[in-house]
N, C-alpha and C. Protein backbone atom coordinates (compact mmCIF):
# COMPACT_ATOMS: atom_id res chain seq x y z
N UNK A 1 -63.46 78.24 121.64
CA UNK A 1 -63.13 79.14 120.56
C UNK A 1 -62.05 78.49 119.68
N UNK A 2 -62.35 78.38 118.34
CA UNK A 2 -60.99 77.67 117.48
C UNK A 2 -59.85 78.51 117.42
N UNK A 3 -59.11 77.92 117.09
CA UNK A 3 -57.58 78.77 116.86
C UNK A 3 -57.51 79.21 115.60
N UNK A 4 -57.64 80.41 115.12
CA UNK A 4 -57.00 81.27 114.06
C UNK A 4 -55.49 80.69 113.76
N UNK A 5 -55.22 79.62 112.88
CA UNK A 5 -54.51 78.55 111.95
C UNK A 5 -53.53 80.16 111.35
N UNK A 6 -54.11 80.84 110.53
CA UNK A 6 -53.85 81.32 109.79
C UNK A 6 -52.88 82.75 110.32
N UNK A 7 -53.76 83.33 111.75
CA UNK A 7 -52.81 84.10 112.15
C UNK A 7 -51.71 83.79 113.20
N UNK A 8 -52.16 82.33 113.68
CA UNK A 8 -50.81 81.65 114.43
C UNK A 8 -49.53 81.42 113.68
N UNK A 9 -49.70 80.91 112.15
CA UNK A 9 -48.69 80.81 111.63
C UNK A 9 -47.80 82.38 110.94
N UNK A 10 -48.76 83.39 111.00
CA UNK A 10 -48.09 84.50 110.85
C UNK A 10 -47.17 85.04 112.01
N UNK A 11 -47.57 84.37 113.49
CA UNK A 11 -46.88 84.75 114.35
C UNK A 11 -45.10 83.96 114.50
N UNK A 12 -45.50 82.76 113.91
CA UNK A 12 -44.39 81.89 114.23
C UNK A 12 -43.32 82.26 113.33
N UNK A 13 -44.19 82.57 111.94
CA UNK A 13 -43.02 83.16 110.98
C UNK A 13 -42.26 84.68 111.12
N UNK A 14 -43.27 85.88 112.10
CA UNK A 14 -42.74 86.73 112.42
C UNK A 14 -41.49 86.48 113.75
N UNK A 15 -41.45 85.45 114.69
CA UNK A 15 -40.56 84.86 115.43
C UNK A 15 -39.48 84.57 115.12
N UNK A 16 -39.59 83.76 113.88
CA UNK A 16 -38.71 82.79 113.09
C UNK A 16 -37.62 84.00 112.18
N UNK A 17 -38.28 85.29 112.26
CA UNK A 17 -37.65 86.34 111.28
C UNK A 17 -36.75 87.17 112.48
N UNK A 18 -37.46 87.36 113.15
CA UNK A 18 -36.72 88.12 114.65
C UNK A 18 -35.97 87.16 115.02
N UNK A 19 -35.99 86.37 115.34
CA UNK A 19 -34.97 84.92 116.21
C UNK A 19 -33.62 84.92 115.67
N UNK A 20 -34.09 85.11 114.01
CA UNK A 20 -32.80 84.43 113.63
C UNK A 20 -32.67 82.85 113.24
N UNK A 21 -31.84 82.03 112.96
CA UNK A 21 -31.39 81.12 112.75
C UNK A 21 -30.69 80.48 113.60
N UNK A 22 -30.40 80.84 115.06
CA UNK A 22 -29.51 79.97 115.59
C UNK A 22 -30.18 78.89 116.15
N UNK A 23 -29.61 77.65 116.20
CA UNK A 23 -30.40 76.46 116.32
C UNK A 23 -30.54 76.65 117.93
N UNK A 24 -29.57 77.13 118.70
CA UNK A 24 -29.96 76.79 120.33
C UNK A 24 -30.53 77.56 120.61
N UNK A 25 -30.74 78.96 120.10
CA UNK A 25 -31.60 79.64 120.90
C UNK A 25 -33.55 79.47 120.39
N UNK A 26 -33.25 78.92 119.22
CA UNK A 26 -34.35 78.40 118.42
C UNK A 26 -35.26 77.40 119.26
N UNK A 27 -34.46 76.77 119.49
CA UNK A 27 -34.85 75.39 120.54
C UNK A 27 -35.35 76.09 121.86
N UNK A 28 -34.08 77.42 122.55
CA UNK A 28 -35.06 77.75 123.49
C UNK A 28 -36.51 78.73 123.91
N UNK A 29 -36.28 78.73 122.20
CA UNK A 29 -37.54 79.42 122.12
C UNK A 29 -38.79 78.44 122.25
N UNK A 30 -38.76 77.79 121.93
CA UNK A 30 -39.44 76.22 121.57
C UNK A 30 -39.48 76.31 122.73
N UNK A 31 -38.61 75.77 123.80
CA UNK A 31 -39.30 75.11 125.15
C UNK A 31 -40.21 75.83 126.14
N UNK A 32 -39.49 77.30 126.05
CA UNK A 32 -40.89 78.62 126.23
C UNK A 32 -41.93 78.81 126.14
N UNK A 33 -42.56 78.22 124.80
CA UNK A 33 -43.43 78.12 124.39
C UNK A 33 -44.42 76.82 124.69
N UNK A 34 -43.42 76.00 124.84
CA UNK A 34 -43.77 74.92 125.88
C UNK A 34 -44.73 75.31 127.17
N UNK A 35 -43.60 75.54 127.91
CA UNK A 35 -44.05 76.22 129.08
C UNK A 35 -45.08 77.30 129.12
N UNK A 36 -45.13 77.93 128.12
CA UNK A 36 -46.37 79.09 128.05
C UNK A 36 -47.86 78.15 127.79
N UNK A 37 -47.81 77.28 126.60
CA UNK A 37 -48.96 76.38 126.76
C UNK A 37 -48.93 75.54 127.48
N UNK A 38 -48.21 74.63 128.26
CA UNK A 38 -48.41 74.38 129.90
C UNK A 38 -49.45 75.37 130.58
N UNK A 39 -48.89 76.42 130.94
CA UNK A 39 -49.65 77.67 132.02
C UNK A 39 -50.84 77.87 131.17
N UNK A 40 -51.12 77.51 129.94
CA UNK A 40 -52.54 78.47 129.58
C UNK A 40 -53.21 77.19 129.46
N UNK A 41 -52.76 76.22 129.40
CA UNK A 41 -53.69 74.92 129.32
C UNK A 41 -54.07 74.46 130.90
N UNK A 42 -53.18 74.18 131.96
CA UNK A 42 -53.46 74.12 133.07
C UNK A 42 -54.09 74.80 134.19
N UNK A 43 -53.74 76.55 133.72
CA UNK A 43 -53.91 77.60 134.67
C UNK A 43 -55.27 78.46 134.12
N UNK A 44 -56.38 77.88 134.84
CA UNK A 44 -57.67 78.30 134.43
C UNK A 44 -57.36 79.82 134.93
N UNK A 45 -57.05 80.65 135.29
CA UNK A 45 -56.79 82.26 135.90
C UNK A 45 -56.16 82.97 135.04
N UNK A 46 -54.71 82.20 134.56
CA UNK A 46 -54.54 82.84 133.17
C UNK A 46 -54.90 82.68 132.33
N UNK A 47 -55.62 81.76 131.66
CA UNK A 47 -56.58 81.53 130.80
C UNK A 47 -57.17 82.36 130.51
N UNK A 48 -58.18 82.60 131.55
CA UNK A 48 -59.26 83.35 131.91
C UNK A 48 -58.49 85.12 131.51
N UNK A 49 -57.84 85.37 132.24
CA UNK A 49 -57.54 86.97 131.82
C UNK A 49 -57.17 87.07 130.40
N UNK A 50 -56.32 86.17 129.84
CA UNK A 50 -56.00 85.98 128.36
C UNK A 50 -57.24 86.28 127.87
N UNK A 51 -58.14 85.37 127.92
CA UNK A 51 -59.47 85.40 126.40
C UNK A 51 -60.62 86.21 127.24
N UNK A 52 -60.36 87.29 128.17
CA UNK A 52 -61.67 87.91 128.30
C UNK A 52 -62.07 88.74 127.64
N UNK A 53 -62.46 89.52 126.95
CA UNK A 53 -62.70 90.59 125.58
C UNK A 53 -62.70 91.45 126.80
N UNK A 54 -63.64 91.50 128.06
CA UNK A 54 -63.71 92.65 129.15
C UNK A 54 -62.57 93.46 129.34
N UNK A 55 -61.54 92.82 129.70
CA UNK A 55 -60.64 92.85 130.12
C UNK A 55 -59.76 94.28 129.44
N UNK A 56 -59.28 95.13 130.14
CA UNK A 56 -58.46 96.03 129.51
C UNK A 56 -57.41 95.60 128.68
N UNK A 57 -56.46 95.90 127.55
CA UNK A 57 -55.33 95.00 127.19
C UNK A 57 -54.18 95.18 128.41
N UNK A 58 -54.32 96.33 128.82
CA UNK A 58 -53.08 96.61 130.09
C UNK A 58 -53.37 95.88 130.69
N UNK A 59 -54.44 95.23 131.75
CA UNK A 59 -54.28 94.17 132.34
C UNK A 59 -54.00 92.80 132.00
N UNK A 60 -54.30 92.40 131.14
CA UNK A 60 -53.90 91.34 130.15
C UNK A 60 -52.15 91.31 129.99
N UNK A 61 -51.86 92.55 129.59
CA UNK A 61 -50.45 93.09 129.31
C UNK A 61 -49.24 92.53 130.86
N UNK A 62 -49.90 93.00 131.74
CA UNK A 62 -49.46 93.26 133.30
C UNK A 62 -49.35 91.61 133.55
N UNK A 63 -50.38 90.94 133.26
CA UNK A 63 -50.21 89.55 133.92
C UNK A 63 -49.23 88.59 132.66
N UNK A 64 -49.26 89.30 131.56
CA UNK A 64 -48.52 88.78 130.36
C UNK A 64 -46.76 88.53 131.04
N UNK A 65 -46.62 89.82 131.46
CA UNK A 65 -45.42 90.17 131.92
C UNK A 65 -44.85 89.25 132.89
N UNK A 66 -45.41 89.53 133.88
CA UNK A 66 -45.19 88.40 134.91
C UNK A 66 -44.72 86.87 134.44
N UNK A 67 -45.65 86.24 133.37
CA UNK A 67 -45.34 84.83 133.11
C UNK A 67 -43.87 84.76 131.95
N UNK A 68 -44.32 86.30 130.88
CA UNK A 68 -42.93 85.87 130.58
C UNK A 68 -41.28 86.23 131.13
N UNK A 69 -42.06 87.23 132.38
CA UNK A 69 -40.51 87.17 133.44
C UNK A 69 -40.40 85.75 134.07
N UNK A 70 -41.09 85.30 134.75
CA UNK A 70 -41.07 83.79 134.99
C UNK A 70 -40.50 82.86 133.63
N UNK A 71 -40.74 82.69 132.67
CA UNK A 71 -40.33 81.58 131.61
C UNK A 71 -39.28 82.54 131.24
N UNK A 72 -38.41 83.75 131.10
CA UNK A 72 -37.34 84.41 130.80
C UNK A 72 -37.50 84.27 129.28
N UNK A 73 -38.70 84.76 128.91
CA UNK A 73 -38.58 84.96 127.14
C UNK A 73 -37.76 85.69 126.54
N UNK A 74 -37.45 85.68 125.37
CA UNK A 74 -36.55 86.91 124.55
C UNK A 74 -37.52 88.00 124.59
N UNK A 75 -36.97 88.81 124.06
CA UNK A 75 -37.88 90.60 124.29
C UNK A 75 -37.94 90.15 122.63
N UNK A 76 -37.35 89.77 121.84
CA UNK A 76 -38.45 89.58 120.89
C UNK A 76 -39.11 88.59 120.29
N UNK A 77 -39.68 87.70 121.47
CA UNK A 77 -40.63 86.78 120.82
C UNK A 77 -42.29 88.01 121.83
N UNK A 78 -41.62 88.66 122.56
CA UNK A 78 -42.70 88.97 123.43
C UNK A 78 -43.99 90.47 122.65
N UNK A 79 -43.63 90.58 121.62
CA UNK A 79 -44.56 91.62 120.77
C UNK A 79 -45.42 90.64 119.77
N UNK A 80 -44.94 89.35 119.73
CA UNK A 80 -45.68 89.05 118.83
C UNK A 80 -47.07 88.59 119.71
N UNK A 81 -46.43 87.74 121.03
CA UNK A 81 -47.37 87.12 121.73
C UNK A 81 -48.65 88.07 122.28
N UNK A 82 -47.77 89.27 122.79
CA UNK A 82 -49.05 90.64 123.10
C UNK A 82 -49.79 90.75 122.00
N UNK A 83 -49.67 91.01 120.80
CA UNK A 83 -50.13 91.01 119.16
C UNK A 83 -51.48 90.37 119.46
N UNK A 84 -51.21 88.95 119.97
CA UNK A 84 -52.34 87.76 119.65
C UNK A 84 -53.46 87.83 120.80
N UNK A 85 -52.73 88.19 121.91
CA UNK A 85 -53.89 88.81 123.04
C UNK A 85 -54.44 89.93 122.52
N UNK A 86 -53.63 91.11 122.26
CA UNK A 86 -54.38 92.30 121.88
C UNK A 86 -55.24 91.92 120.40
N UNK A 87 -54.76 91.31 119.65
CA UNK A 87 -55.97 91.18 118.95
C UNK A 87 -57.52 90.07 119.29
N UNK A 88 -57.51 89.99 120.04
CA UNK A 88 -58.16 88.83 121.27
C UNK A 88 -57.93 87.42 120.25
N UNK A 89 -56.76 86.77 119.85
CA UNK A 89 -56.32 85.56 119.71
C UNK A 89 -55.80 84.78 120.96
N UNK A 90 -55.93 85.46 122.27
CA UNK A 90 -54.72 84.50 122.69
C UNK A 90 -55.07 83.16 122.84
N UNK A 91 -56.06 83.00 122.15
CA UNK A 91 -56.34 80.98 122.31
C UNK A 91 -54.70 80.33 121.74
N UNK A 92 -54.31 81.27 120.61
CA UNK A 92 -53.40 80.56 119.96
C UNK A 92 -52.03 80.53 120.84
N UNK A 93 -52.08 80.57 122.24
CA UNK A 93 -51.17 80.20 123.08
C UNK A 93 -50.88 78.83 123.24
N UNK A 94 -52.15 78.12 122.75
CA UNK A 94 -52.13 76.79 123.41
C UNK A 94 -51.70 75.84 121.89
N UNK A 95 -51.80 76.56 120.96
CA UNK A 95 -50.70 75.36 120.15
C UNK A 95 -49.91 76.33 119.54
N UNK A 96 -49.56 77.20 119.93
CA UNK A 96 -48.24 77.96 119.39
C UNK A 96 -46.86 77.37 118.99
N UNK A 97 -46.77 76.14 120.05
CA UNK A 97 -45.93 75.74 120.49
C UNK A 97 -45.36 74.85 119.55
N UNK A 98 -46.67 74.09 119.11
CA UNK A 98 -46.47 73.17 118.14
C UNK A 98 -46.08 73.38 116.76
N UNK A 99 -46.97 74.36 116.29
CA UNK A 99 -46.82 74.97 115.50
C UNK A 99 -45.05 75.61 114.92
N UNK A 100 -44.67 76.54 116.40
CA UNK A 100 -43.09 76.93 115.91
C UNK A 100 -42.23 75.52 116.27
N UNK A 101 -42.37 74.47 116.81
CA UNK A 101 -41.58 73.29 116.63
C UNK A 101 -41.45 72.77 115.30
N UNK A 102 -42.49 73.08 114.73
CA UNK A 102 -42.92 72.39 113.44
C UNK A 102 -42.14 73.13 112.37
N UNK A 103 -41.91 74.31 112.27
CA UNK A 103 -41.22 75.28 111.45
C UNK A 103 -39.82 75.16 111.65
N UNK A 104 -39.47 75.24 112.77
CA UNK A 104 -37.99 74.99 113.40
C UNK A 104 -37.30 73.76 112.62
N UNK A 105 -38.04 72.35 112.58
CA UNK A 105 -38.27 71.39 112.40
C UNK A 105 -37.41 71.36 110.98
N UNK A 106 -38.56 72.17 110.25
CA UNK A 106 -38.36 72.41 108.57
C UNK A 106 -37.28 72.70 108.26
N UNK A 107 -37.23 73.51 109.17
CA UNK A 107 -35.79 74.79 108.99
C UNK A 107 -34.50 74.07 109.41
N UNK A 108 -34.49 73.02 110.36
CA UNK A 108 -33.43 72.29 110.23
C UNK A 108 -33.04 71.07 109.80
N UNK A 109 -33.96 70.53 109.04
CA UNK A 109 -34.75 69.07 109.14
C UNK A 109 -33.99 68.20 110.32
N UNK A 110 -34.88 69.01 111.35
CA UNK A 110 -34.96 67.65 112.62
C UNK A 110 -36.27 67.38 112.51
N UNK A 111 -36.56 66.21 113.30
CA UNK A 111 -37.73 65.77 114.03
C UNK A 111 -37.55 65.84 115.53
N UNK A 112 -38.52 65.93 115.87
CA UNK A 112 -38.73 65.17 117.96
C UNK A 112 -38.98 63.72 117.52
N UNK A 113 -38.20 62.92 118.81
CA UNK A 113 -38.85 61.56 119.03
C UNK A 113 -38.95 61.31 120.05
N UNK A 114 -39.25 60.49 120.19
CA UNK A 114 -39.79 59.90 121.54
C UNK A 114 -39.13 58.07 121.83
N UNK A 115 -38.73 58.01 122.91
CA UNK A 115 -38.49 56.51 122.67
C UNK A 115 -38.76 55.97 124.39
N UNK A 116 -39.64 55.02 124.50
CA UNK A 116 -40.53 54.74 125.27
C UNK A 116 -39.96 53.20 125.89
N UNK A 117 -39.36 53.07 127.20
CA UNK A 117 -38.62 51.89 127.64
C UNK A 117 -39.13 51.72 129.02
N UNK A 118 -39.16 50.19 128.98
CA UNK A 118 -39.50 49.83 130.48
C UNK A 118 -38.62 49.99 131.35
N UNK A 119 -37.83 50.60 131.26
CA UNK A 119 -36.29 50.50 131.64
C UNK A 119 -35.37 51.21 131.34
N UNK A 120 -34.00 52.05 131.92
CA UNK A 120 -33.83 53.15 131.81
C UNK A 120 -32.64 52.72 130.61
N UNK A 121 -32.60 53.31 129.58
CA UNK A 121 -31.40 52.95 128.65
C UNK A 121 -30.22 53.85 129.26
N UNK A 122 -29.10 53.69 128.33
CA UNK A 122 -27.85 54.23 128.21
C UNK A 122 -27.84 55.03 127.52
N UNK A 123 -27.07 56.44 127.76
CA UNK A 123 -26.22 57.16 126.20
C UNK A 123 -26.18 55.97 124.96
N UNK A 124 -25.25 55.30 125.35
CA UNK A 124 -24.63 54.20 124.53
C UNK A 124 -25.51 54.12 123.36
N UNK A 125 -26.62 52.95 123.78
CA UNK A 125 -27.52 52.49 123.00
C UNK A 125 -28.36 53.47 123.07
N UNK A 126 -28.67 54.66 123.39
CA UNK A 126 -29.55 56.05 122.70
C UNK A 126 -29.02 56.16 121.31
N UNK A 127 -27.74 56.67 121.58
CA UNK A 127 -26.93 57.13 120.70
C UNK A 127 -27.33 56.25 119.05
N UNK A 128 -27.05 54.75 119.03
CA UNK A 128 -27.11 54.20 118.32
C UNK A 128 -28.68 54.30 117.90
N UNK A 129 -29.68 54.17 118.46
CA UNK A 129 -30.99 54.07 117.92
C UNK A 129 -30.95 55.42 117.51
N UNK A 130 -30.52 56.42 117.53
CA UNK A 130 -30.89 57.60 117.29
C UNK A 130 -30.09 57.72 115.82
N UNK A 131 -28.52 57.03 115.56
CA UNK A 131 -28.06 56.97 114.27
C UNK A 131 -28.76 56.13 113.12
N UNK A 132 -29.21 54.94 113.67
CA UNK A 132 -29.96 54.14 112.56
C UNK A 132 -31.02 54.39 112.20
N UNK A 133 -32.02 55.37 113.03
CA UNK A 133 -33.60 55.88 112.46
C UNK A 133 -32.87 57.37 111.76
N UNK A 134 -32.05 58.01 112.00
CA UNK A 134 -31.09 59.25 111.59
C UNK A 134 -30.85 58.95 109.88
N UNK A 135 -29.97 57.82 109.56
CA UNK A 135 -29.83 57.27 108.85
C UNK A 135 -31.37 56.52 107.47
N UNK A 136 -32.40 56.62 108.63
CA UNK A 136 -33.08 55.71 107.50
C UNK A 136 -34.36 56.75 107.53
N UNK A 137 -34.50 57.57 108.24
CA UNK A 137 -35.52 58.75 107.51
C UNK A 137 -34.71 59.98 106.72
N UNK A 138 -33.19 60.41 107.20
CA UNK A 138 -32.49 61.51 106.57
C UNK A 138 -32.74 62.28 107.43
N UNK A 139 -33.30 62.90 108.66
CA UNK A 139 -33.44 63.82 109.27
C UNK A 139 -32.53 63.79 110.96
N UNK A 140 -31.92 64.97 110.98
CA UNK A 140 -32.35 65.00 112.71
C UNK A 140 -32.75 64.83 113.85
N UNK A 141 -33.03 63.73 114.69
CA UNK A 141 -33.72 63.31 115.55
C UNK A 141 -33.76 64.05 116.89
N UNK A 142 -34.29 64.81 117.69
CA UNK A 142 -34.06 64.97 119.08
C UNK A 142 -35.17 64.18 120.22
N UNK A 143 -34.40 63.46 120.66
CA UNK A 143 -34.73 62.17 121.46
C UNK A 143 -35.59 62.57 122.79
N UNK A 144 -36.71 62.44 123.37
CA UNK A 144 -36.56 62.68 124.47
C UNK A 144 -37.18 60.77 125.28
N UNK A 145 -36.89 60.52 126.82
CA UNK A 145 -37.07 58.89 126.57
C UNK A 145 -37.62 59.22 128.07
N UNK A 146 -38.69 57.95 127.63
CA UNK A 146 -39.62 57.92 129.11
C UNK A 146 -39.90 56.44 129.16
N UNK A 147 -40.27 56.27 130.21
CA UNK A 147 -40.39 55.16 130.85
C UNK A 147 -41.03 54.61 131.33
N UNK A 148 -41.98 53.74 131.04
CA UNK A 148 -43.25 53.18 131.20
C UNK A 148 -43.25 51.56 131.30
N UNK A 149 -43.34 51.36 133.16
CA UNK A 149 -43.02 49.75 133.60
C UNK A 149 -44.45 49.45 132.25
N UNK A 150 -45.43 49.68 131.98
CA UNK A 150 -46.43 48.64 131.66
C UNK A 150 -45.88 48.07 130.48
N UNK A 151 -44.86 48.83 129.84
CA UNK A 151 -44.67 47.76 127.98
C UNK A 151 -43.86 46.72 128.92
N UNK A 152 -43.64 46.35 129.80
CA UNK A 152 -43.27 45.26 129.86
C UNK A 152 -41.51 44.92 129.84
N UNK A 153 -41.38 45.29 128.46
CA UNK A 153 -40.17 45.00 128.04
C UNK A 153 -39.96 45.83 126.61
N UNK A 154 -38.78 45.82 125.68
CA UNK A 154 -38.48 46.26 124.87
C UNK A 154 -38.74 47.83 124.58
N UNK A 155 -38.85 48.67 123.70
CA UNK A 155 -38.96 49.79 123.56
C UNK A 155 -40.35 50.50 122.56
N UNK A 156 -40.74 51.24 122.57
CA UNK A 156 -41.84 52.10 121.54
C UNK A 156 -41.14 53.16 120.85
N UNK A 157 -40.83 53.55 119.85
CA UNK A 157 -39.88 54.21 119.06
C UNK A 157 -40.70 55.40 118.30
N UNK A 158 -40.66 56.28 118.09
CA UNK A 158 -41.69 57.28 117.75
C UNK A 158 -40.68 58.44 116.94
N UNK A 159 -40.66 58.91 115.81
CA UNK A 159 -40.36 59.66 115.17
C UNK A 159 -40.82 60.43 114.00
N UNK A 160 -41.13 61.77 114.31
CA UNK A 160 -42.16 61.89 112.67
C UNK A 160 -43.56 61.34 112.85
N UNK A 161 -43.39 60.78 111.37
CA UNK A 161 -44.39 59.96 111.28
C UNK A 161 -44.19 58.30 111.21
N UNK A 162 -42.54 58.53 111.69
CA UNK A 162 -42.23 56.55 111.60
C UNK A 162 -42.42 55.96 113.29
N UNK A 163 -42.74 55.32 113.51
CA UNK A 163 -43.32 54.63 114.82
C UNK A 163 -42.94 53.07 114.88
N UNK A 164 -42.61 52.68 115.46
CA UNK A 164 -42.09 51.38 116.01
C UNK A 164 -42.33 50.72 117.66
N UNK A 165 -43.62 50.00 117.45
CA UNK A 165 -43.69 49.42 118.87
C UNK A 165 -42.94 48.08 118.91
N UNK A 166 -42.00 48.06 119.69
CA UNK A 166 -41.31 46.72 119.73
C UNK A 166 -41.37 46.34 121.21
N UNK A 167 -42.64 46.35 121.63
CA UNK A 167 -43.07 46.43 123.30
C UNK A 167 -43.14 44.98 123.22
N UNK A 168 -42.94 44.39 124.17
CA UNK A 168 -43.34 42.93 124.46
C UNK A 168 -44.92 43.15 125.15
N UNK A 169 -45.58 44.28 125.31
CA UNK A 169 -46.43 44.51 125.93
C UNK A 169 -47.70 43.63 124.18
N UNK A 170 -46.90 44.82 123.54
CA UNK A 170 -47.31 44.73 121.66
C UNK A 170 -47.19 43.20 121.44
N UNK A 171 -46.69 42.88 121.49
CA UNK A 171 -45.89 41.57 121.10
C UNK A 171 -47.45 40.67 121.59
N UNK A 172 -47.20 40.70 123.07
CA UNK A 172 -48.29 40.14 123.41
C UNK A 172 -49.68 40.08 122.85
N UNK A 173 -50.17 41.06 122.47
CA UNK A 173 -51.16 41.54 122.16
C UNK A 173 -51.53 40.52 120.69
N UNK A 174 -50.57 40.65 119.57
CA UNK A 174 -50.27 40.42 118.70
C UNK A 174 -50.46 38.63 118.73
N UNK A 175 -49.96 38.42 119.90
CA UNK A 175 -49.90 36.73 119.58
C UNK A 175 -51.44 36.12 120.39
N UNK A 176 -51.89 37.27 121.36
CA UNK A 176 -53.17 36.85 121.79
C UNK A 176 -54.63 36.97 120.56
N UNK A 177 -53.96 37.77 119.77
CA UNK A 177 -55.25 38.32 118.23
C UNK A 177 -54.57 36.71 117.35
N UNK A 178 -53.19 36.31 117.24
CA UNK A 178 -52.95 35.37 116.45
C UNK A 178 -54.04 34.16 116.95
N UNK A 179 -54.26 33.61 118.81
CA UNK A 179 -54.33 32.48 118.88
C UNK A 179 -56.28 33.05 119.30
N UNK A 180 -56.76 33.40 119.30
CA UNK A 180 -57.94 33.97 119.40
C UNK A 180 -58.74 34.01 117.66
N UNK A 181 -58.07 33.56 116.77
CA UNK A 181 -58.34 33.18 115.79
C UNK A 181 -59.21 31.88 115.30
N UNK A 182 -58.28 31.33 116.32
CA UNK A 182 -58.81 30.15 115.90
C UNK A 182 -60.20 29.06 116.40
């Protein structure tokens, strides 16, 4: 079933009006939502009670409850989300998420990045990669960094839409297309 685009973003902006403006609780609304499309993407059971049309909305309602006592939602992000079940949307659980990151985003001009090391960095040098891409897009960065032995070496840099593989994994690649030329 596709996602109703049109009434997901009415939900995020009705969020975004209830929430408020504060950036931390903004954020933890964000990771909630995380976690809610986690459980509806992984958990074929809630899934399943979410998008059954059969289904009473009270039961739908009842198991609603449960997950957002488990993820400790605000009481008012939780009328909009019933909204999207009771109107049988709840597909739009599964990019909700993205969606209010994306607004949040606007609203503060941050971005998410990502920065991808064979190897565990420092604060130190976080810090700094996070001022010089800060510096050369104008926005906000919030970093999150993972770690992947296969690049080999060096880092994969991901922000927005600016991206930087400086993998020696890349590197390689690059000089095997150079000598495969010839």
């Amino acid at each position: 079933m596709k996602v109703d685009k049109k009434f997901m973003k009415q939900i995020v902006k009705g969020i975004l009006k209830v929430a408020g403006s504060d950036e931390e609780k903004l954020s933890q609304i964000s990771k909630n939502l995380d976690l809610l499309a986690s459980a509806y993407k992984s958990n074929t059971t809630f899934r399943n009670i979410i998008l059954n049309p059969n289904l009473p909305f009270e039961e739908k309602e009842k198991a609603l409850s449960k997950v957002f006592a488990i993820l400790n939602l605000p009481e008012e992000v939780k009328p909009f989300l019933l909204l999207a079940v009771k109107e049988n949307k709840g597909n739009v659980l599964k990019e909700l998420n993205k969606a209010f990151r994306f607004e949040v985003e606007k609203l503060f001009s941050t971005v998410q990045g990502e920065i991808v090391t064979a190897y565990p960095i420092d604060d130190e040098l976080l810090n700094r990669i996070k001022n010089v891409l800060e510096s050369k897009i104008g926005k906000k960065i919030e970093f999150t960094v993972k770690e992947d032995r296969s690049i080999l070496g060096g880092a994969v840099i991901k922000a927005g839409s600016y991206i930087l593989d400086a993998s020696v994994r890349n590197y390689l690649k690059q000089l095997e297309k150079a000598l495969t030329r010839f």
